[in-house]
Protein backbone atom coordinates (compact mmCIF):
# COMPACT_ATOMS: atom_id res chain seq x y z
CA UNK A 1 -13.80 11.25 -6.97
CA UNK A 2 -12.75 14.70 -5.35
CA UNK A 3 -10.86 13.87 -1.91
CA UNK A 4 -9.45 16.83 -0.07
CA UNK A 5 -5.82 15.63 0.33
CA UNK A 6 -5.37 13.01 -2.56
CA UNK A 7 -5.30 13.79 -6.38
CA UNK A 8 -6.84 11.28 -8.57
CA UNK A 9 -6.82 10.30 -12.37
CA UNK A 10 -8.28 7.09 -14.31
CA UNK A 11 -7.08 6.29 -17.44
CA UNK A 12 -6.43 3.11 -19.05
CA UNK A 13 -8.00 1.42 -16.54
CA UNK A 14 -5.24 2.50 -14.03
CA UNK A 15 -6.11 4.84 -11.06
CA UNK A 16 -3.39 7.17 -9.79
CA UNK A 17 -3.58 8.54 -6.74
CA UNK A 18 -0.99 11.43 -5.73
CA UNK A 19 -0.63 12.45 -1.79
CA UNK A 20 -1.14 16.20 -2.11
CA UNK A 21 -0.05 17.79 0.45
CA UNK A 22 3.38 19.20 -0.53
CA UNK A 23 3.90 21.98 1.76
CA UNK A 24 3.75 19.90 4.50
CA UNK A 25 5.80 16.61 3.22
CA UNK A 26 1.99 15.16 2.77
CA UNK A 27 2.15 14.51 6.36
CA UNK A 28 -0.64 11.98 7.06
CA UNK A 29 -2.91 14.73 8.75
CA UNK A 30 -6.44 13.64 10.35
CA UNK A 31 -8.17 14.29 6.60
CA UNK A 32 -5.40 12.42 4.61
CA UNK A 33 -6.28 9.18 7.06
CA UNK A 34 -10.09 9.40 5.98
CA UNK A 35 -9.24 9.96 2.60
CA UNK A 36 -7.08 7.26 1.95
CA UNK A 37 -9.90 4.64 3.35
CA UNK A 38 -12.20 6.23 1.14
CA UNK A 39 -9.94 6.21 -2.04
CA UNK A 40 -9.01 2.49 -1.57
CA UNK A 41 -12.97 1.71 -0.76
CA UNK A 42 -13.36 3.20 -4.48
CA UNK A 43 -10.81 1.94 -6.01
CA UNK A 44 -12.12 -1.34 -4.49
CA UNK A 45 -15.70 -0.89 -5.81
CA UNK A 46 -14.87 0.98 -9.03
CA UNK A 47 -14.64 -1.79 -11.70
CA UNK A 48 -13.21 0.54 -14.47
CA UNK A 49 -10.07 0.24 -11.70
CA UNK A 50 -7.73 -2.49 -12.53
CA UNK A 51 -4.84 -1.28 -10.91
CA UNK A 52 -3.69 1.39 -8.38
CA UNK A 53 -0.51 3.93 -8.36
CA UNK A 54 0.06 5.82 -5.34
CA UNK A 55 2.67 8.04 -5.12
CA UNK A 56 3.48 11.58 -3.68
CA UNK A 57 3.44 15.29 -4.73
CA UNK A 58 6.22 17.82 -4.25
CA UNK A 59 9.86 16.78 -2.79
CA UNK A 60 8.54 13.59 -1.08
CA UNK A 61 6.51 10.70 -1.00
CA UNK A 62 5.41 11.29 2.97
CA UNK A 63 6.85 12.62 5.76
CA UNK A 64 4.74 10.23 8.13
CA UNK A 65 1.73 11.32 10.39
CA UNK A 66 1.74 14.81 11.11
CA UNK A 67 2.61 14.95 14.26
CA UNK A 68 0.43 17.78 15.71
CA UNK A 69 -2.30 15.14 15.26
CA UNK A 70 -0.29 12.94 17.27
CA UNK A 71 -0.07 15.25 19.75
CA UNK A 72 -4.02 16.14 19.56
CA UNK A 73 -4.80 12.63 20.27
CA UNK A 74 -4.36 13.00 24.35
CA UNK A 75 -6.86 15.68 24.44
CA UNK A 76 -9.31 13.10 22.68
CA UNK A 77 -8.71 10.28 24.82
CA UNK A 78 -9.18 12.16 27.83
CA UNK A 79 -11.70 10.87 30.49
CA UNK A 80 -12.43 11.02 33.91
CA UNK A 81 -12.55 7.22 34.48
CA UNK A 82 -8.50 5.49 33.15
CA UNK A 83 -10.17 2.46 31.77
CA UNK A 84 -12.48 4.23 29.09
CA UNK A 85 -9.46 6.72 28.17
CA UNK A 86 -7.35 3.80 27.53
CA UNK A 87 -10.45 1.50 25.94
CA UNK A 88 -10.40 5.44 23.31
CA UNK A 89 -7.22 5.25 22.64
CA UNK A 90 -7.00 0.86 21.35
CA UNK A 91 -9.71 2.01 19.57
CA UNK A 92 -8.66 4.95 17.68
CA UNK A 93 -5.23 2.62 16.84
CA UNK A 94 -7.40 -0.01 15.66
CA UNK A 95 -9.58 2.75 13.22
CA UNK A 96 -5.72 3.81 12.03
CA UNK A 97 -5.05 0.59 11.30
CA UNK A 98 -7.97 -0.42 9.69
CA UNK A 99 -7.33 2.74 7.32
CA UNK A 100 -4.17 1.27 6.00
CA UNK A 101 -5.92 -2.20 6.13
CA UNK A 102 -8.17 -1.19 3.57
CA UNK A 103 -5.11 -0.83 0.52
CA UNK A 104 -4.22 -4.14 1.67
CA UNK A 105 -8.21 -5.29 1.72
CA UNK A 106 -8.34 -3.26 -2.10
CA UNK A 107 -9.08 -6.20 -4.68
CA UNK A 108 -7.16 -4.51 -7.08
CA UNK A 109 -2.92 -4.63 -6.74
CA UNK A 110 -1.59 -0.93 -5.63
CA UNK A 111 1.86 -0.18 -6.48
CA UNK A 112 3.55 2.25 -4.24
CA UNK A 113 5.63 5.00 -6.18
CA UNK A 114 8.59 6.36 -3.66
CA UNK A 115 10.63 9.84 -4.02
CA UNK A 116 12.16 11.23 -1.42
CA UNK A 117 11.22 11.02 2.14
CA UNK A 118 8.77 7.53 3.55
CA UNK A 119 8.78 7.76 7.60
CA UNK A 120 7.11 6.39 10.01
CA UNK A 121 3.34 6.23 9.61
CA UNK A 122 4.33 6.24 5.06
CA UNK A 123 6.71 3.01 5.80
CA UNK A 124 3.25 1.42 7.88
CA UNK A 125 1.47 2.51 4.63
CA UNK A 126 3.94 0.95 2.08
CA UNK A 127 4.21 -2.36 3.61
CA UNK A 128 0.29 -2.28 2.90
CA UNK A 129 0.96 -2.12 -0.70
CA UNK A 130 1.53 -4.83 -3.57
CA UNK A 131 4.75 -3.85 -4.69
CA UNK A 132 7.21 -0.75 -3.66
CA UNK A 133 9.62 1.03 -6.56
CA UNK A 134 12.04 3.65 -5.36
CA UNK A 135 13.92 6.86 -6.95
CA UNK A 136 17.17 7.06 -6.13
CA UNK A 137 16.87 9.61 -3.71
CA UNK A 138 14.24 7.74 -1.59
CA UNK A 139 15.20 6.81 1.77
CA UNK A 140 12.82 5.38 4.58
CA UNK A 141 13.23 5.02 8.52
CA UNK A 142 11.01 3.46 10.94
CA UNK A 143 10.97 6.66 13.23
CA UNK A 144 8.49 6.13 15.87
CA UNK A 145 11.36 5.56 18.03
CA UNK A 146 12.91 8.72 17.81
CA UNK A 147 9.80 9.98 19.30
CA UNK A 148 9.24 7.47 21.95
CA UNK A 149 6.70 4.96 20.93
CA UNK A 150 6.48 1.52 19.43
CA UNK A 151 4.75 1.54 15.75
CA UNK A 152 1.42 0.65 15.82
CA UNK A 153 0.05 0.84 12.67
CA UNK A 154 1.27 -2.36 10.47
CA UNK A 155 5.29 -2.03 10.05
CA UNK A 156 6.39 -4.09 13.02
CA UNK A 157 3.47 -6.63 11.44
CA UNK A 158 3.80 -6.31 7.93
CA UNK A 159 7.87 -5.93 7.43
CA UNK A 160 9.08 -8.76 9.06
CA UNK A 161 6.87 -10.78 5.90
CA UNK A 162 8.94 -8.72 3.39
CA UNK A 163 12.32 -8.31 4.64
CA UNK A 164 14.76 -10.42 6.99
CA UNK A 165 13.99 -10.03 10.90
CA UNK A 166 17.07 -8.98 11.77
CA UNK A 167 17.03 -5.71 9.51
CA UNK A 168 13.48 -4.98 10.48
CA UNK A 169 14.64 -4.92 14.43
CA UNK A 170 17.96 -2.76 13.70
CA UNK A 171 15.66 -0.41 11.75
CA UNK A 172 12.82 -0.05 14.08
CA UNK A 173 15.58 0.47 17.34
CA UNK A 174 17.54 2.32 15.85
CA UNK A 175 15.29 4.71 13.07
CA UNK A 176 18.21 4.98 10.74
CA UNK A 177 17.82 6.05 7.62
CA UNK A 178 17.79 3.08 4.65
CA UNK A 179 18.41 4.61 1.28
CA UNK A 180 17.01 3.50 -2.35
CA UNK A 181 19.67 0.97 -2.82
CA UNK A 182 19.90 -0.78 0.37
CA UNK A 183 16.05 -1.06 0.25
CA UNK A 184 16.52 -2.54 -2.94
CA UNK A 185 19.61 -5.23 -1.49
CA UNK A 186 17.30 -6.47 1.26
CA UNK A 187 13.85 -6.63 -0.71
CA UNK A 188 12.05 -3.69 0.41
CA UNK A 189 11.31 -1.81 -3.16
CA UNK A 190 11.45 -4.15 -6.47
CA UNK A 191 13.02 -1.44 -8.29
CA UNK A 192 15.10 1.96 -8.21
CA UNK A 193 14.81 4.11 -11.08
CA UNK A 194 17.27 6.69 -11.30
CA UNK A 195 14.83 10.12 -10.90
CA UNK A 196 11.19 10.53 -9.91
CA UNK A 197 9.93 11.14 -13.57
CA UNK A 198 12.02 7.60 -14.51
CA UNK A 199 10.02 6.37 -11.50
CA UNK A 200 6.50 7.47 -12.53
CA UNK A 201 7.03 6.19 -16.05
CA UNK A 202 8.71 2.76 -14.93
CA UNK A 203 5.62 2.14 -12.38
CA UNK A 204 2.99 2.94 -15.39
CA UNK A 205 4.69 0.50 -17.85
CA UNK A 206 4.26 -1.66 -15.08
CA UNK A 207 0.45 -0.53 -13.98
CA UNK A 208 -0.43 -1.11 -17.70
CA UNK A 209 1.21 -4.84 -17.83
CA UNK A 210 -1.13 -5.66 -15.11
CA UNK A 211 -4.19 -3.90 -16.31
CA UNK A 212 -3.66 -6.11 -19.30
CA UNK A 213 -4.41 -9.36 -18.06
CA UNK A 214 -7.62 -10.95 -16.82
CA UNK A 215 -8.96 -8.63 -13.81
CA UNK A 216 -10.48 -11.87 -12.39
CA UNK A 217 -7.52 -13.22 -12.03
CA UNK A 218 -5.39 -10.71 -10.93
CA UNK A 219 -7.80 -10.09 -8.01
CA UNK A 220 -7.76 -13.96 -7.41
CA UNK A 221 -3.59 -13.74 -7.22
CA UNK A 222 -3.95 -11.18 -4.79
CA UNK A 223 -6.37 -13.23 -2.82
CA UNK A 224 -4.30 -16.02 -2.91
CA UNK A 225 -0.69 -14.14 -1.71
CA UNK A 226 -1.83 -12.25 0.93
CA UNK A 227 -3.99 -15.71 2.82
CA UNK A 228 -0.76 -17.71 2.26
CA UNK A 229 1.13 -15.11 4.09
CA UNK A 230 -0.76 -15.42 7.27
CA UNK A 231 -1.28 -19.28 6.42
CA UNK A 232 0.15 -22.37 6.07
CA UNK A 233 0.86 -24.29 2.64
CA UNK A 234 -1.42 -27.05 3.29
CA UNK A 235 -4.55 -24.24 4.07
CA UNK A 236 -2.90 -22.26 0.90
CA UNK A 237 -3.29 -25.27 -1.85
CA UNK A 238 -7.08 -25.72 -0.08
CA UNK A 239 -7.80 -22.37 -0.66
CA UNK A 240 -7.22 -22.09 -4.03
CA UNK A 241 -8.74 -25.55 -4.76
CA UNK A 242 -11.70 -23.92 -4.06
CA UNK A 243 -11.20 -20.57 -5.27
CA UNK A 244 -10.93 -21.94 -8.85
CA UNK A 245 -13.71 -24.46 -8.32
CA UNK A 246 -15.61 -21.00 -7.87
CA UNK A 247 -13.92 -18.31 -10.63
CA UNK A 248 -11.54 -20.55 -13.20
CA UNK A 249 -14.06 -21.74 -15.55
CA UNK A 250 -14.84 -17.92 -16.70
CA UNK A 251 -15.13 -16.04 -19.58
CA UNK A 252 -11.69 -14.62 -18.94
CA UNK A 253 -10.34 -18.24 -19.33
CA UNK A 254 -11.42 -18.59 -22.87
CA UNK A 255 -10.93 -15.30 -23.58
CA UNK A 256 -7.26 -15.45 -22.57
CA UNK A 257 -6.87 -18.63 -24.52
CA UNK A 258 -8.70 -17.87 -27.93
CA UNK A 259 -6.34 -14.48 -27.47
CA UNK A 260 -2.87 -16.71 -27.09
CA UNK A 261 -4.12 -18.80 -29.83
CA UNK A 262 -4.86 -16.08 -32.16
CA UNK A 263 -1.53 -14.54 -30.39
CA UNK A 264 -3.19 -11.08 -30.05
CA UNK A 265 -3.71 -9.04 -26.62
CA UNK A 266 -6.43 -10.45 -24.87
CA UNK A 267 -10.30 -8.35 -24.12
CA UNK A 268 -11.30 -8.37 -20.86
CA UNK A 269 -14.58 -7.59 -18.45
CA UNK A 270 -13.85 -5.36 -15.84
């Protein structure tokens, strides 16, 4: 696929996708938002796919969304009657947040690869992701505040479900900066590798452990986390009663287990 602001490469069933826009901190511009629905669509719908990478090019992962399209956004919503500029605006949150939606909506897991600078609208993006690994020299802040609005785009909805509530509310009033290793302490990132390249090669190791193992499966796990998030045990244990009713009698069950038995590396459909 050729998207204007994202690189991509498949190989061993794992698609990386690289932010490219490096002379500009891969600010989240107006065509960065379109492509990254359309990427995670594909990686969605490509079944070659197993897993997802995305990470950054140049000196940092993202510097958030660019704010001249922030600013651009009160000439759209302008209209002569209050009610329909406002009705413009909830919508055109609601399209941003279905864009970010849509790694989260992704079948396949998507590991988020950190160097450098994650702010703002890149933390909202993260938080969408399956996992989070940090350089060192990564540091995020929830810095919507520091320019006078409340974030809108998944943080405030998605953080509190990965890190303690009383970090999430000092970071998003006060936009501080959290580094690598604090983000590490509280939960944020899984891992901090000690340089980008250690970072990119970590993550991979890890992409290829996943693209490993049954893909029907590993899109059934991801199922299964993100509904008990938002649900409670009880709905959680019914859920995946039926869910296996449906998928666990496949050929990736006796694949797995003719593989453990013959202790080799198991062959699996996309």
């Amino acid at each position: 696929m050729d998207f204007k602001t994202i690189d991509v490469d498949v190989a061993d069933g794992i698609a990386t996708l690289q932010l490219n826009q490096p002379e500009q901190a891969n600010a989240m511009g107006e065509q960065m938002w379109l492509d990254i629905r359309d990427a995670f669509h594909w990686v969605d719908e490509t079944p070659e796919i197993r897993v997802a990478v995305i990470s950054g090019r140049g000196k940092h992962f993202s510097s958030g969304i660019d704010l001249a399209m922030l600013a651009g956004m009160k000439n759209e919503m302008q209209d002569e009657c209050d009610g329909r500029a406002r009705e413009k605006l909830r919508r055109r949150i609601l399209d941003l947040q279905d864009t970010l939606t849509s790694i989260e909506r992704c079948r396949k897991p998507v590991l988020a690869a950190i160097h450098g600078a994650c702010i703002g609208g890149a933390v909202d993006l993260i938080t969408c992701c399956d996992m989070r690994y940090a350089s060192a020299d990564a540091y995020f802040s929830i810095r919507e505040i520091d320019v006078g609005m409340t974030a809108d785009v998944g943080t405030l909805q998605r953080l509190p479900k990965l890190v303690p509530d009383g970090i999430v509310r000092e970071l998003a009033y006060t936009g501080r900066r959290l580094d690598a290793a604090e983000a590490k302490q509280i939960g944020l990132v899984n891992r901090v590798y000690d340089s980008p390249d250690d970072l990119q090669r970590g993550v991979r190791e890890i992409a290829a452990a996943i693209a490993a193992k049954s893909p029907l499966s590993i899109r059934g796990i991801k199922e299964m986390v993100l509904y008990s998030r938002d649900h409670s045990v009880a709905d959680g244990l019914n859920y995946i009663a039926t869910w296996n009713a449906a998928m666990l009698l496949s050929q990736d069950l006796t694949e797995a287990m003719t593989a453990a038995r013959e202790k080799r590396l198991g062959k699996f459909r996309d």
